[in-house]
C-alpha atoms as a PDB file:
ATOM      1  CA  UNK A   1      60.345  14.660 203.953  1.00  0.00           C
ATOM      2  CA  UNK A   2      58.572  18.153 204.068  1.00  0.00           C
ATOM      3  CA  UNK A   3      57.872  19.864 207.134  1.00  0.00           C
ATOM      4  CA  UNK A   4      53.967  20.778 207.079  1.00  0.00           C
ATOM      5  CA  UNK A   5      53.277  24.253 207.646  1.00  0.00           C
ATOM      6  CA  UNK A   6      50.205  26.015 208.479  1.00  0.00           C
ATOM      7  CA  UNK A   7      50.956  30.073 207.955  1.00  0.00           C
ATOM      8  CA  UNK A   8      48.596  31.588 210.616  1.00  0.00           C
ATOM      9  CA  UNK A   9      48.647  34.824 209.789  1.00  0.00           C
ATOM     10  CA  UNK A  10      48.160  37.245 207.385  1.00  0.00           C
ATOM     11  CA  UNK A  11      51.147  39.034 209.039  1.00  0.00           C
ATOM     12  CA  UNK A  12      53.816  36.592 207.958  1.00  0.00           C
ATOM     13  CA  UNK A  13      52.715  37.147 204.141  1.00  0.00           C
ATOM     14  CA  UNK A  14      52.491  40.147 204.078  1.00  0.00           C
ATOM     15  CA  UNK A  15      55.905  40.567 205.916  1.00  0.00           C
ATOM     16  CA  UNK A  16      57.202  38.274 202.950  1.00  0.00           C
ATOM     17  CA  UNK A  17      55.734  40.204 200.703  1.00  0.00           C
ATOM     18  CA  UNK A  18      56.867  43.587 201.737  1.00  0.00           C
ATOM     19  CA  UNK A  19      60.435  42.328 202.011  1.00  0.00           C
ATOM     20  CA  UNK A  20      60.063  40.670 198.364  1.00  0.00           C
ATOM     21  CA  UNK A  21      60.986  37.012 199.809  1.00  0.00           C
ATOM     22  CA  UNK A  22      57.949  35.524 198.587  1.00  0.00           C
ATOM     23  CA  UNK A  23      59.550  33.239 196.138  1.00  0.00           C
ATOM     24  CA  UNK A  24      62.074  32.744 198.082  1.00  0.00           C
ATOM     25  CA  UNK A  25      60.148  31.164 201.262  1.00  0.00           C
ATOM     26  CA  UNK A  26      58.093  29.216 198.274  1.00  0.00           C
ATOM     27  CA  UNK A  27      61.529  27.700 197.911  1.00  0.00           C
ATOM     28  CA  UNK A  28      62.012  26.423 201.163  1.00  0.00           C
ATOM     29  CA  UNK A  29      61.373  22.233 201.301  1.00  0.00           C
ATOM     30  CA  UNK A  30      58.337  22.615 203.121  1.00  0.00           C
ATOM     31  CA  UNK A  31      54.383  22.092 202.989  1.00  0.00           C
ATOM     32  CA  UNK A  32      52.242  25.406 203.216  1.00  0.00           C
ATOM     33  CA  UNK A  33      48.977  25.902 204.201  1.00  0.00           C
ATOM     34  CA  UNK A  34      46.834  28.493 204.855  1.00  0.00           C
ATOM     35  CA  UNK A  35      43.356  28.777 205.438  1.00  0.00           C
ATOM     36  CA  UNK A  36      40.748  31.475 202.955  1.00  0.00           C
ATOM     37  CA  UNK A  37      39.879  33.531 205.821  1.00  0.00           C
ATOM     38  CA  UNK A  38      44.030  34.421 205.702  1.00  0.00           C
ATOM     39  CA  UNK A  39      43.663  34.913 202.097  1.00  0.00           C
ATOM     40  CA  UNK A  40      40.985  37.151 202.105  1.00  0.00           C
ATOM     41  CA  UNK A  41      42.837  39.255 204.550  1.00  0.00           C
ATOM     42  CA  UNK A  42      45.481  40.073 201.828  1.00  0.00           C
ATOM     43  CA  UNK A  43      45.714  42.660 199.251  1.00  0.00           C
ATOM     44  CA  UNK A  44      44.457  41.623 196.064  1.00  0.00           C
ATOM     45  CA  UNK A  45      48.109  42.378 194.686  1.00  0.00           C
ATOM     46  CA  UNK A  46      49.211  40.035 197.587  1.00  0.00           C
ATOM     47  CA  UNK A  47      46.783  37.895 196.367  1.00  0.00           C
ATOM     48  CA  UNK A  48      47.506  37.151 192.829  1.00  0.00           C
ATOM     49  CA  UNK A  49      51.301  36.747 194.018  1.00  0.00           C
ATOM     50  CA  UNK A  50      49.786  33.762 196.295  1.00  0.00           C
ATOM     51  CA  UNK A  51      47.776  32.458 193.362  1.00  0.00           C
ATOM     52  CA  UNK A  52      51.053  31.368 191.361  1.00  0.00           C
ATOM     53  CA  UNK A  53      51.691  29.535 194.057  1.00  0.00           C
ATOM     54  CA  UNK A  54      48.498  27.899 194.349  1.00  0.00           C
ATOM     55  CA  UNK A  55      48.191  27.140 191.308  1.00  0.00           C
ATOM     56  CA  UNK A  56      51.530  24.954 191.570  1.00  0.00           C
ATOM     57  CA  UNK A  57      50.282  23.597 194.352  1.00  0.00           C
ATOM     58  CA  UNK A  58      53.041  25.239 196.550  1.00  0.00           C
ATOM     59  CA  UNK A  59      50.365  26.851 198.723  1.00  0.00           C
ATOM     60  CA  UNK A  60      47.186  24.983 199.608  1.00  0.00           C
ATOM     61  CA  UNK A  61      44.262  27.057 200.859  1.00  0.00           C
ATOM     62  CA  UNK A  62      41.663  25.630 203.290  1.00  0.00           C
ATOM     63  CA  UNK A  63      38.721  26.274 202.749  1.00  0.00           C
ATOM     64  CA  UNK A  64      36.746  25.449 206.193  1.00  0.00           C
ATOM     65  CA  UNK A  65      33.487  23.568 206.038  1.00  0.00           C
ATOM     66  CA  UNK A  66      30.311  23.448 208.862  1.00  0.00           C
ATOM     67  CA  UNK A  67      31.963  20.733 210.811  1.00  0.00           C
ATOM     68  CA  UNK A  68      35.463  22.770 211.313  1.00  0.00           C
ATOM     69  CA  UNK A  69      32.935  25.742 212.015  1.00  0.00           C
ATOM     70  CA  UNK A  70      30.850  23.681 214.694  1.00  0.00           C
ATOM     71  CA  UNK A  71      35.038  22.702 216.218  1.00  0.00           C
ATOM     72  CA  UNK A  72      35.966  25.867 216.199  1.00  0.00           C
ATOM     73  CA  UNK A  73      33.165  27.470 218.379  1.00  0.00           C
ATOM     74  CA  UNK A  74      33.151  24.027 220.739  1.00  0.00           C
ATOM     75  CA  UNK A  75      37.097  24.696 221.530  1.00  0.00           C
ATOM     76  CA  UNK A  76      37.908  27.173 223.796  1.00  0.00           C
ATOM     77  CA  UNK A  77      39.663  29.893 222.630  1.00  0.00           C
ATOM     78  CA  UNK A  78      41.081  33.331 223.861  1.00  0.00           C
ATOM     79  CA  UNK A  79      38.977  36.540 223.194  1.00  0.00           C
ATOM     80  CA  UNK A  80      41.387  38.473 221.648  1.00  0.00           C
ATOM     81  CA  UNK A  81      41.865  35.103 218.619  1.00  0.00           C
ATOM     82  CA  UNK A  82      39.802  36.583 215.323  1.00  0.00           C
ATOM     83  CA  UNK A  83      37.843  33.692 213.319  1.00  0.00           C
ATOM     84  CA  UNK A  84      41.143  33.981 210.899  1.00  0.00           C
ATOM     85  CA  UNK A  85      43.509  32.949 213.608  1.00  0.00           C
ATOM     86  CA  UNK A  86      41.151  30.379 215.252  1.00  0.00           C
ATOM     87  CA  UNK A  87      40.601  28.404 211.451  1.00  0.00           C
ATOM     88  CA  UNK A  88      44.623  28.551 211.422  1.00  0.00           C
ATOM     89  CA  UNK A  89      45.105  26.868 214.551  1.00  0.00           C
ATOM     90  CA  UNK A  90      42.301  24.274 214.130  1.00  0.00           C
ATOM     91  CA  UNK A  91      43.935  23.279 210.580  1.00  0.00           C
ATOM     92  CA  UNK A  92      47.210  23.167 212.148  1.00  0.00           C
ATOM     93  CA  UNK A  93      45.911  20.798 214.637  1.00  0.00           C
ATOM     94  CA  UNK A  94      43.618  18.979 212.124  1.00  0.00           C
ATOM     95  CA  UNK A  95      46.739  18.265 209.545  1.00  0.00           C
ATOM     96  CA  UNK A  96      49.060  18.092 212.390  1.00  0.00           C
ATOM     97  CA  UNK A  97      51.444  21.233 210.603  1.00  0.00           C
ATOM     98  CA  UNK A  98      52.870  23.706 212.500  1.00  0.00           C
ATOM     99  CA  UNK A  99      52.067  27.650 213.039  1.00  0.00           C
ATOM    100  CA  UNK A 100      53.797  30.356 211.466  1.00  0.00           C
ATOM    101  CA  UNK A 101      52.605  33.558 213.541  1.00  0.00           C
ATOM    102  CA  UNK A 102      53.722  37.217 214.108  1.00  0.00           C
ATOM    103  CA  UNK A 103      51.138  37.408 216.563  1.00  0.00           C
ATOM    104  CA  UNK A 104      51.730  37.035 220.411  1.00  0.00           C
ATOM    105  CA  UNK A 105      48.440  35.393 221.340  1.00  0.00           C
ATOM    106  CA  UNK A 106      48.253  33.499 218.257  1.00  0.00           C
ATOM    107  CA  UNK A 107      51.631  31.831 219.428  1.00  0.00           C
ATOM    108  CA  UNK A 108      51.030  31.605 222.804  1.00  0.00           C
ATOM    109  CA  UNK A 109      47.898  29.722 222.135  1.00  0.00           C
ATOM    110  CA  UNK A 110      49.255  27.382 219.592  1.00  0.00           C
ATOM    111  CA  UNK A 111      52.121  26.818 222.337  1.00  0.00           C
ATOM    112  CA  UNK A 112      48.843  26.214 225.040  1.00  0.00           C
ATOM    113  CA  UNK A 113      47.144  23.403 222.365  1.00  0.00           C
ATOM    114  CA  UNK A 114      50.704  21.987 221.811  1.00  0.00           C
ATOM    115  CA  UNK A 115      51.315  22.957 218.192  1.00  0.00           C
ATOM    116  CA  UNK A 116      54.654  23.938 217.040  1.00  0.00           C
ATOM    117  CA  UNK A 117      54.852  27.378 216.538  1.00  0.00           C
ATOM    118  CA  UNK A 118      57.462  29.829 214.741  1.00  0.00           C
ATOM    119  CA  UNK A 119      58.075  33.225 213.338  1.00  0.00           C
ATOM    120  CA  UNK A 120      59.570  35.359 210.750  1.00  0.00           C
ATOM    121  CA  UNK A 121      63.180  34.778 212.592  1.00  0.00           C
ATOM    122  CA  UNK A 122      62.609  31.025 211.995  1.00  0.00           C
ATOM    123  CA  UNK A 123      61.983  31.703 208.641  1.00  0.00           C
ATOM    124  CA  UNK A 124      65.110  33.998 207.772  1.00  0.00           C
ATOM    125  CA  UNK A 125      67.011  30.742 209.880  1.00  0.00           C
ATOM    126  CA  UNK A 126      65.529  28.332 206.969  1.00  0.00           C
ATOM    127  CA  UNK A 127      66.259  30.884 204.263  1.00  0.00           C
ATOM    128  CA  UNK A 128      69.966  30.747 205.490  1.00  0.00           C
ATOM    129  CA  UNK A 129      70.190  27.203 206.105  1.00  0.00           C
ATOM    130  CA  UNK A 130      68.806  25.961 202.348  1.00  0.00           C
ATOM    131  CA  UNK A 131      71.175  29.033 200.972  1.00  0.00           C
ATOM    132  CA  UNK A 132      68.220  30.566 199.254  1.00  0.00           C
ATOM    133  CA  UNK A 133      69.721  33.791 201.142  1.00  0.00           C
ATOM    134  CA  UNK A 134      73.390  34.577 201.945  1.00  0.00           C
ATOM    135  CA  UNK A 135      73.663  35.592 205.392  1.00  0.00           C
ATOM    136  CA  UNK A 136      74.471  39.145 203.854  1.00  0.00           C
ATOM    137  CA  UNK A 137      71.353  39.138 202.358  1.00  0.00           C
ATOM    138  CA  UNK A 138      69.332  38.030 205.423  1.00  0.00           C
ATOM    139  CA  UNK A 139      70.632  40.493 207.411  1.00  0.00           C
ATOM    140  CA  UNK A 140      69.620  43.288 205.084  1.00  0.00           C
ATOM    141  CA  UNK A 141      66.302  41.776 204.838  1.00  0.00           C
ATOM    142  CA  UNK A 142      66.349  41.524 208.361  1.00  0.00           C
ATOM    143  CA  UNK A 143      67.047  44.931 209.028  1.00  0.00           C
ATOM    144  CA  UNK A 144      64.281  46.093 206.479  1.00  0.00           C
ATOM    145  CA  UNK A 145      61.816  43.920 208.790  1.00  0.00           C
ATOM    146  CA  UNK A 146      62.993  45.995 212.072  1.00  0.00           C
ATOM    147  CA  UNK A 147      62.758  49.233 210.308  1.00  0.00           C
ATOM    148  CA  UNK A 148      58.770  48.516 208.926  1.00  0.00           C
ATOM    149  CA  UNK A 149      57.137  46.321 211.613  1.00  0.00           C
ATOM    150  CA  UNK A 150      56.889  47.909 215.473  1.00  0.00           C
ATOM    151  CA  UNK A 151      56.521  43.766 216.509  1.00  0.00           C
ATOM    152  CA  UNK A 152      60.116  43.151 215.701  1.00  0.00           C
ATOM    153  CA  UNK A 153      61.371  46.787 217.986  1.00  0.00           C
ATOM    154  CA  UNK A 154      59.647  46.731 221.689  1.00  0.00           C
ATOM    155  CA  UNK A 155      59.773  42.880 222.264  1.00  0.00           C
ATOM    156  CA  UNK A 156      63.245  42.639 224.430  1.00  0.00           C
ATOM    157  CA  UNK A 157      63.343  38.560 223.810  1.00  0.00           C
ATOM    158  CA  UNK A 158      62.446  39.006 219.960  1.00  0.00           C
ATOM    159  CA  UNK A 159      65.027  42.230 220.122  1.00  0.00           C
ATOM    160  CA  UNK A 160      67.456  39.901 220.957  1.00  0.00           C
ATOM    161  CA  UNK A 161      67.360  37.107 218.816  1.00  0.00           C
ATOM    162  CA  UNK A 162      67.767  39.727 215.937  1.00  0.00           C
ATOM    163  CA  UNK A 163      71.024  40.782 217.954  1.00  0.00           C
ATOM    164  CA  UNK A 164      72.136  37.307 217.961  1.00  0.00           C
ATOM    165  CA  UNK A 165      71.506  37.324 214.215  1.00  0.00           C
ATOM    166  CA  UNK A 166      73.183  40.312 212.916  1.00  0.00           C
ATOM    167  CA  UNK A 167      76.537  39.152 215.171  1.00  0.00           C
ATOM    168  CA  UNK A 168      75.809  35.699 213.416  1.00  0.00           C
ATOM    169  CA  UNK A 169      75.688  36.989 209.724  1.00  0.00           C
ATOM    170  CA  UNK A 170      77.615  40.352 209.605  1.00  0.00           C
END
């Protein structure tokens, strides 16, 4: 059975695409979703690179109608959540999926509404795991991600599970 996945936000694909593992998480056994608002947040290059995917129906884009609107602004939600993350967390919770987030409040309010939530680490973990990546590769990738996103440097607990990584796969 695939595992449902919601990808929250735009963060995650562009990470993906950055590092040029966009087919490979496409490879991974599992359900994506996203939602248009995420989507429209993209690049158009990022974009078109999503639309193969859609068009396969690897990647299924939601787009919201009034009723998830009229949801959305009945739920409470923290300030600092744009409309993009709050439509991600309402489809994950509509579709039961899980969250794939970057994002600290994102995450913490998935985590507050009980939805599973993960993270680019979680998704290197799967890469390794199916062998779509050697652990070689992943932690080159990995490294790449450390050097081009501030997130993945100042966060001592995130820090740290990269440590644990690079001991794991070098």
């Amino acid at each position: 059975m695939k595992l449902k996945i919601a990808v929250t936000d735009a963060c995650i694909f562009i990470d993906l695409y950055d590092l040029g593992l966009v087919a490979s998480f496409f490879q991974l056994e599992i359900e994506i979703h996203t939602t248009s608002s995420v989507y429209f947040e993209l690049y158009s290059e990022q974009q078109q690179v999503l639309k193969a995917y859609q068009s396969v129906n690897k990647l299924i884009v939601h787009n919201l109608i009034e009723e998830d609107f009229l949801q959305i602004h009945s739920e409470s939600y923290p300030k600092s959540l744009s409309e993009t993350d709050k439509s991600v967390l309402h489809i994950a919770n509509k579709i039961n999926a899980c969250v794939l987030s970057s994002d600290k409040t994102v995450r913490n309010c998935a985590k507050n509404k009980d939805i599973e939530y993960h993270g680019m680490i979680w998704i290197f973990d799967k890469l390794v795991e199916a062998n779509i990546l050697s652990e070689k590769e992943a932690a080159h990738k990995l490294k790449q991600l450390v050097a081009t996103n501030f997130i993945f440097q100042n966060n001592k607990p995130l820090v740290d599970e990269i440590q644990k990584r690079f001991k794991l796969w070098s």
